[in-house]
Protein backbone atom coordinates (compact mmCIF):
# COMPACT_ATOMS: atom_id res chain seq x y z
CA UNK A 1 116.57 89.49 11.48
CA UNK A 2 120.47 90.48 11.82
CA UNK A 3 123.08 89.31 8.80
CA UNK A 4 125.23 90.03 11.70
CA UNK A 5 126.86 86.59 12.16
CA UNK A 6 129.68 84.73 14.56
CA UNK A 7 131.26 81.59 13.14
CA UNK A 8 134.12 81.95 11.76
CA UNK A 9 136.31 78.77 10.28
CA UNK A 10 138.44 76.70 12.91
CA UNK A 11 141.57 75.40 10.87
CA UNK A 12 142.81 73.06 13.38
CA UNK A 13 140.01 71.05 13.69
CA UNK A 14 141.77 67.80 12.29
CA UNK A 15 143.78 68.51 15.33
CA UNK A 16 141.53 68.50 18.01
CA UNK A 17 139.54 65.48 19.63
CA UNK A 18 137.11 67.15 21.90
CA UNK A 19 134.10 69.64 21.35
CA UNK A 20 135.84 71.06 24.27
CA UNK A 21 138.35 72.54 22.90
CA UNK A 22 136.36 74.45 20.01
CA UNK A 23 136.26 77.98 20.22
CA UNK A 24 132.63 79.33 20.56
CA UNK A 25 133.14 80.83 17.45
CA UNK A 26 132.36 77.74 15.20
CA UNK A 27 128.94 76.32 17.24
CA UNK A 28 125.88 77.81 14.69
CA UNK A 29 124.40 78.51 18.44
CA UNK A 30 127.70 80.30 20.21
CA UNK A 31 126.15 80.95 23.37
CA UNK A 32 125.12 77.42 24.46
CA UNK A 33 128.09 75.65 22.44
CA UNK A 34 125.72 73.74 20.43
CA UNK A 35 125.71 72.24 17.18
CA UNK A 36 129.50 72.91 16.02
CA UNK A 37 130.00 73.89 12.01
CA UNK A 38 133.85 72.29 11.24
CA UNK A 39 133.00 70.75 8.06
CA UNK A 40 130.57 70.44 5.87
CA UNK A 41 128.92 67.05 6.97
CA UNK A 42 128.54 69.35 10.75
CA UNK A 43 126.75 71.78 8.50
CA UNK A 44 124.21 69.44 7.00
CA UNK A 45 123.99 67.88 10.34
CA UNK A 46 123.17 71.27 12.16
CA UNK A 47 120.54 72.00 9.37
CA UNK A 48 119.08 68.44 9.38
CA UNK A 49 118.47 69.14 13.42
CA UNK A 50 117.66 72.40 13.67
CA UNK A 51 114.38 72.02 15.25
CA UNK A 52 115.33 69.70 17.75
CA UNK A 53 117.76 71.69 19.67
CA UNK A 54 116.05 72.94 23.12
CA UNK A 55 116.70 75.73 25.38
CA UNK A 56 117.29 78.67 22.80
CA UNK A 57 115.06 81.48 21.86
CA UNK A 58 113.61 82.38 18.09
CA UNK A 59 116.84 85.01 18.42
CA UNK A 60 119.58 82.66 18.97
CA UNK A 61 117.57 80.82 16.00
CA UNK A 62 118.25 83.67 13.99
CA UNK A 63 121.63 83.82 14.92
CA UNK A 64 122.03 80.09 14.28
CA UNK A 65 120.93 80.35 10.81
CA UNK A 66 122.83 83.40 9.97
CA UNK A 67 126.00 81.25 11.30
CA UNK A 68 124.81 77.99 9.56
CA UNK A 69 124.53 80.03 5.98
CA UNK A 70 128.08 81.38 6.73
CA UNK A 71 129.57 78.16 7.16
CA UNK A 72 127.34 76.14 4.00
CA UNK A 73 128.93 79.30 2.10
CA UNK A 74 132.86 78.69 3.04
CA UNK A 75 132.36 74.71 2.84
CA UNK A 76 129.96 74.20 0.00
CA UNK A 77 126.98 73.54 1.31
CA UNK A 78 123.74 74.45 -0.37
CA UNK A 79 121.07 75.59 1.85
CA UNK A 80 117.60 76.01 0.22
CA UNK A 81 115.79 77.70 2.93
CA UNK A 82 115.70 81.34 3.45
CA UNK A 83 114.60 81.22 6.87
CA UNK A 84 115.10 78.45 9.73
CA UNK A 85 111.09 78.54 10.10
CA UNK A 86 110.97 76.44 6.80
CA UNK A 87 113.07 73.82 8.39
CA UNK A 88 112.74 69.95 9.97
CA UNK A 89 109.30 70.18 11.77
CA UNK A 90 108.43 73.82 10.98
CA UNK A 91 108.72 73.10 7.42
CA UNK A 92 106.70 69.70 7.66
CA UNK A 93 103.82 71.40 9.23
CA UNK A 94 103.31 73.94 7.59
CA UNK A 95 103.04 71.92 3.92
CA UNK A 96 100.61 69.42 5.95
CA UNK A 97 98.22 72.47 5.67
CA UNK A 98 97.91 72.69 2.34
């Protein structure tokens, strides 16, 4: 997995009304535009959902988490997984083996 990551913070994001008119550059997946990371409630939000978003691949996953840690880091958020495996239904199935 890459630590190579893309978000960056979007300061004007009081400012704007429409996902629109976010810069690629703050979505935890930047090449479909999904789940954006402006504040910390998007970043629980994007970790809460993880699993449900459709249409990626395991390496825009990796991406995504890379950019999801980024973004807990600059607004506080504390992420206890070290992987996005051990999250939503990943994580639930694989402690319903025990």
């Amino acid at each position: 997995m890459s630590s190579k990551t893309t978000w960056k913070p979007h300061a004007e994001h009081g400012k704007l009304t429409r996902q629109g008119d976010l810069p690629d550059s703050v979505f935890a997946f930047p090449k479909h535009r999904k789940e954006p990371l402006t504040d910390a409630s998007h970043v629980r939000n994007a970790l809460a959902r993880f699993d449900q978003v459709q249409g990626v691949s395991d390496q825009d996953r990796d991406l995504a988490f890379e950019n999801i840690k980024k973004a807990a880091e600059y607004y506080g958020v504390e992420v206890g997984e070290s992987d996005w495996r051990e999250l939503g239904k990943h994580k639930q199935a694989k402690s319903s083996r025990k």
